[in-house]
Protein backbone atom coordinates (compact mmCIF):
# COMPACT_ATOMS: atom_id res chain seq x y z
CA UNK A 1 37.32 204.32 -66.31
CA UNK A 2 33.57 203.32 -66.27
CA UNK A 3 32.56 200.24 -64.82
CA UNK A 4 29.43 197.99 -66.20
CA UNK A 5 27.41 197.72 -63.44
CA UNK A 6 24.15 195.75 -63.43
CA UNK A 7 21.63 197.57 -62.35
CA UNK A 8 19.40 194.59 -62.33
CA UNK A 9 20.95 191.55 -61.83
CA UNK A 10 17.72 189.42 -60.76
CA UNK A 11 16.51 189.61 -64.18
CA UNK A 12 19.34 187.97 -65.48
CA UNK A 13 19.42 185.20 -62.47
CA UNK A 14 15.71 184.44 -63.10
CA UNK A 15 16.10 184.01 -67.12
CA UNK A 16 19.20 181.23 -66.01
CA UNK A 17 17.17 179.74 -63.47
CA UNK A 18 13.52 179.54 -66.23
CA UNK A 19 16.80 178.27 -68.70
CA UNK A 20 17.54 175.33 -66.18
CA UNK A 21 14.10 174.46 -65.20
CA UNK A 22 12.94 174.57 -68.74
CA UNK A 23 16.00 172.11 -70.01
CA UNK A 24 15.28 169.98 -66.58
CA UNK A 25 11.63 169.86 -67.67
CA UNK A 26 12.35 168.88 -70.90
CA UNK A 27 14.93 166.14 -70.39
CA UNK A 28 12.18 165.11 -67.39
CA UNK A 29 9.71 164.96 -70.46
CA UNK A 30 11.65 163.28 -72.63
CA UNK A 31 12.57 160.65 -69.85
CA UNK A 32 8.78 160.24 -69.02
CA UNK A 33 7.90 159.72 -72.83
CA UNK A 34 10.95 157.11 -73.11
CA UNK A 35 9.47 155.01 -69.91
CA UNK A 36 5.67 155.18 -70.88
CA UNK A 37 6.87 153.96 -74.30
CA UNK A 38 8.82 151.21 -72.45
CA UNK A 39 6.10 150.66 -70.44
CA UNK A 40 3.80 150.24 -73.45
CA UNK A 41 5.99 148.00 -75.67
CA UNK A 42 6.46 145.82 -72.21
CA UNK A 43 2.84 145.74 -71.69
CA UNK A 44 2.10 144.76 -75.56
CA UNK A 45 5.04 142.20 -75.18
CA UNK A 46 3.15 140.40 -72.63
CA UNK A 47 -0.28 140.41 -74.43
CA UNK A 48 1.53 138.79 -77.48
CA UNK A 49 2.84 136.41 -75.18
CA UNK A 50 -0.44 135.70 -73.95
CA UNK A 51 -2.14 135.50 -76.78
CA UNK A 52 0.27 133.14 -78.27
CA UNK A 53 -0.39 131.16 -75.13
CA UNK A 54 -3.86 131.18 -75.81
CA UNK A 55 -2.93 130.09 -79.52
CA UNK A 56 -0.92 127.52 -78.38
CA UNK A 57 -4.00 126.21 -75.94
CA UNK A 58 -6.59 126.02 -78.61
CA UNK A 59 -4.90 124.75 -81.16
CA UNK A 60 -3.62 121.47 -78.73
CA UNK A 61 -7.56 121.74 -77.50
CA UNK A 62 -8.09 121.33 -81.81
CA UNK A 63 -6.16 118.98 -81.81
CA UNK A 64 -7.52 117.03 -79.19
CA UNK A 65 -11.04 117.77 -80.05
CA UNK A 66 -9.89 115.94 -84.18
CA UNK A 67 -8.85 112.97 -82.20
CA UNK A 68 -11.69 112.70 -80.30
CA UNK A 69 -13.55 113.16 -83.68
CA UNK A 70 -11.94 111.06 -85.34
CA UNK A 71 -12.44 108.37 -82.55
CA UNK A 72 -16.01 108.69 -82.63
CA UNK A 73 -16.19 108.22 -86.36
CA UNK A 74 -14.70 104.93 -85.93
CA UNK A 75 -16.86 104.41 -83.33
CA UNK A 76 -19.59 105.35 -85.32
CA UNK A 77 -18.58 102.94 -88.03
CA UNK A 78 -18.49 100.12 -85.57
CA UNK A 79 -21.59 100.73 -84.45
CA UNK A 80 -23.53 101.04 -88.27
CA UNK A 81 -21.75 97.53 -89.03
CA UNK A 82 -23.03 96.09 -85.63
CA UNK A 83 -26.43 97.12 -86.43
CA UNK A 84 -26.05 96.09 -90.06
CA UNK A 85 -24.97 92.63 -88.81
CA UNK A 86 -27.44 92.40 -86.25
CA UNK A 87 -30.22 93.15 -88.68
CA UNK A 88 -28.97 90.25 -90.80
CA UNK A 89 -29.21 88.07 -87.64
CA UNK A 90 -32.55 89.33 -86.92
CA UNK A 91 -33.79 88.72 -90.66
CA UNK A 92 -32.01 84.97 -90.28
CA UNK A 93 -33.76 84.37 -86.98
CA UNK A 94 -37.26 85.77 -88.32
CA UNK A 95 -36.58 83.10 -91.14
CA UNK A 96 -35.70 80.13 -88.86
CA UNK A 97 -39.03 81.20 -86.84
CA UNK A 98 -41.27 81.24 -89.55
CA UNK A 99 -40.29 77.74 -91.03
CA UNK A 100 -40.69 77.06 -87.62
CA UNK A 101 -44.30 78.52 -87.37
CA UNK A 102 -45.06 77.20 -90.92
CA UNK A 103 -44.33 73.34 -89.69
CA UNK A 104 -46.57 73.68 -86.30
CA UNK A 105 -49.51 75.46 -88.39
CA UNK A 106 -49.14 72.85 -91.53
CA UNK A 107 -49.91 69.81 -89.68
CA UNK A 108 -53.26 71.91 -87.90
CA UNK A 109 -54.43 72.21 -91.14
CA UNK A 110 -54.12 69.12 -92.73
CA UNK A 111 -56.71 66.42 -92.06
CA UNK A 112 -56.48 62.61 -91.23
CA UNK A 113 -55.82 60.95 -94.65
CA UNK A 114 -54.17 63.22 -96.02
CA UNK A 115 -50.27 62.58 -96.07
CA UNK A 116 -47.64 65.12 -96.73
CA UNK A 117 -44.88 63.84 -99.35
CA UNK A 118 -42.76 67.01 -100.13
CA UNK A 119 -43.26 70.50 -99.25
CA UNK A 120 -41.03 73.27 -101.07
CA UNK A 121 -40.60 76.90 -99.35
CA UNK A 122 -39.40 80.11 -101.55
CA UNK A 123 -39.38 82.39 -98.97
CA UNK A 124 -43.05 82.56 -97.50
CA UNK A 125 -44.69 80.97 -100.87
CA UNK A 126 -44.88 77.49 -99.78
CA UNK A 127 -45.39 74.61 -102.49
CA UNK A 128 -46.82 71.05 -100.51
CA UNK A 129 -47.26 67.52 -102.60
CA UNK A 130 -48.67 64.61 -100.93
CA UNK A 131 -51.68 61.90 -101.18
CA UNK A 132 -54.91 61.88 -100.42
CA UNK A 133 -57.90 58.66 -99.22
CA UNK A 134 -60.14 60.75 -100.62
CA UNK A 135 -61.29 63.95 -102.43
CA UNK A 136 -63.70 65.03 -99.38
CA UNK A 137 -60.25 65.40 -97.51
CA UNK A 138 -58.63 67.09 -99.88
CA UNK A 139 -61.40 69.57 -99.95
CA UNK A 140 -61.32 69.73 -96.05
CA UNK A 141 -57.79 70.68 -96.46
CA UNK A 142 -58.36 73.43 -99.06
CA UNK A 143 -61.36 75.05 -96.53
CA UNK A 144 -58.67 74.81 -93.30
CA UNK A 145 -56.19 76.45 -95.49
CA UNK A 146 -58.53 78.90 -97.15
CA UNK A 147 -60.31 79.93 -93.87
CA UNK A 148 -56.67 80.09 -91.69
CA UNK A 149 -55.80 83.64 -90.54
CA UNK A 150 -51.93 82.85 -91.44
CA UNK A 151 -52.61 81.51 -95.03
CA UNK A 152 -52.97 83.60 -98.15
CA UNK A 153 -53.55 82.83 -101.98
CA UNK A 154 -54.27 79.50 -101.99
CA UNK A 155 -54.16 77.99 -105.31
CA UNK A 156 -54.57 73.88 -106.17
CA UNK A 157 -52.30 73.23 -108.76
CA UNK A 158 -53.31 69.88 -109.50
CA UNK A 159 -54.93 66.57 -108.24
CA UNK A 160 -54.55 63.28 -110.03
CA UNK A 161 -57.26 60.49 -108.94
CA UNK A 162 -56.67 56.75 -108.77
CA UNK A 163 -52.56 56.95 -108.38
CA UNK A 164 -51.60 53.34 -107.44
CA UNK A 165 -48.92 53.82 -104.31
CA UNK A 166 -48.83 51.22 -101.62
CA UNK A 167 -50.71 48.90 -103.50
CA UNK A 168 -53.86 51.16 -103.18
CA UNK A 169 -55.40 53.84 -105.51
CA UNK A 170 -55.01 57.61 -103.73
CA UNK A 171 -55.84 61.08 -105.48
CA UNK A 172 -52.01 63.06 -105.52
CA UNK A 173 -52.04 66.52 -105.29
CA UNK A 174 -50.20 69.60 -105.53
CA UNK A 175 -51.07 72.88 -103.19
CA UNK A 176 -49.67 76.29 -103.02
CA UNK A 177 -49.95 79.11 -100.74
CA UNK A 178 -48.43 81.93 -98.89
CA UNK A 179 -47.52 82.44 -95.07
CA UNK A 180 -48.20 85.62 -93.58
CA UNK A 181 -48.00 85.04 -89.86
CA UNK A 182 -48.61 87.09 -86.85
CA UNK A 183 -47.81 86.12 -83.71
CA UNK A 184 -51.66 86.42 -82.55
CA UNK A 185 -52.54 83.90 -85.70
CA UNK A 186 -49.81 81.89 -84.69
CA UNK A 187 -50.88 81.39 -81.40
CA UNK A 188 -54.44 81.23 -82.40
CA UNK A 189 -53.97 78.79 -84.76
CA UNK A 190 -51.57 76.38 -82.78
CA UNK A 191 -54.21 76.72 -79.78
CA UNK A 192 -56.95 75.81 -82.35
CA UNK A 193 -54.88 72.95 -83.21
């Protein structure tokens, strides 16, 4: 009867042994790959969540940032109809001055004997009516007008000699002009007055 005998059992032992390590090292691989996977879908998880965060954050900031806008527009509208009322005030109140200027130049200009019956304004063309003593008067008025830093375009419409009113005889007349004030002329000419 022969018997098998293994001359070199090592061999064999050391081909198990490369057998386990290999499988462990495998499984160990495998295991690894698994967890850094893991690892990476955990660590992309968490930048989506962050950047949906961030998402989230700007569009509220947006939304914020509209209102605020929005709020300013209206703002904005306020303020263009208080400067478009204010300018109407201003006009108004340059208007109320300037009839105010044009009565405290008139009577500067207008010499004794020469009364004042009506005077019409359009704006700053000013139309004045009235009586006279005499016609050197009326041409005294005409040069104060004509030579007055504030008055422009002076025209005589009309005079009418020998009018009976008051039981006397006057010349009537009828004088237009225009007002261009400044305040220095103003001044000037109230001063001069």
């Amino acid at each position: 009867m022969l018997h098998s005998v293994n001359l070199l059992p090592w061999r064999e032992e050391l081909r198990e042994r490369h057998k386990r390590r290999f499988l462990s090292m495998l499984i160990l691989g495998v295991l690894i790959a698994v967890l850094i996977q893991w690892a990476i879908g955990l660590y992309l998880q968490e930048q989506k969540h962050t950047q949906q965060d961030r998402l989230e954050y700007l569009n509220s900031y947006i939304k914020q940032q509209d209102m605020e806008i929005a709020a300013l527009k209206k703002v904005e509208q306020e303020h263009k109809a208080l400067l478009t009322r204010l300018s109407v005030v201003e006009k108004l109140q340059e208007k109320r001055n300037k009839a105010a200027d044009i009565m405290n130049v008139i009577p500067t200009l207008i010499p004794e004997g020469v009364y004042v019956d009506k005077i019409k304004m359009n704006g700053l063309h000013i139309q004045i009516s009235g009586i006279s003593d005499t016609t050197s008067r009326l041409a005294t008025m005409l040069d104060n007008l004509e030579s007055s830093p504030v008055i422009r375009n002076v025209e005589m419409h009309s005079i009418v000699h020998d009018k009976p009113r008051f039981g006397k005889k006057f010349q009537t007349f009828k004088v237009s002009f225009s007002f261009a004030p400044d305040a220095a002329a103003v001044n000037e000419e109230q001063q001069r007055g």
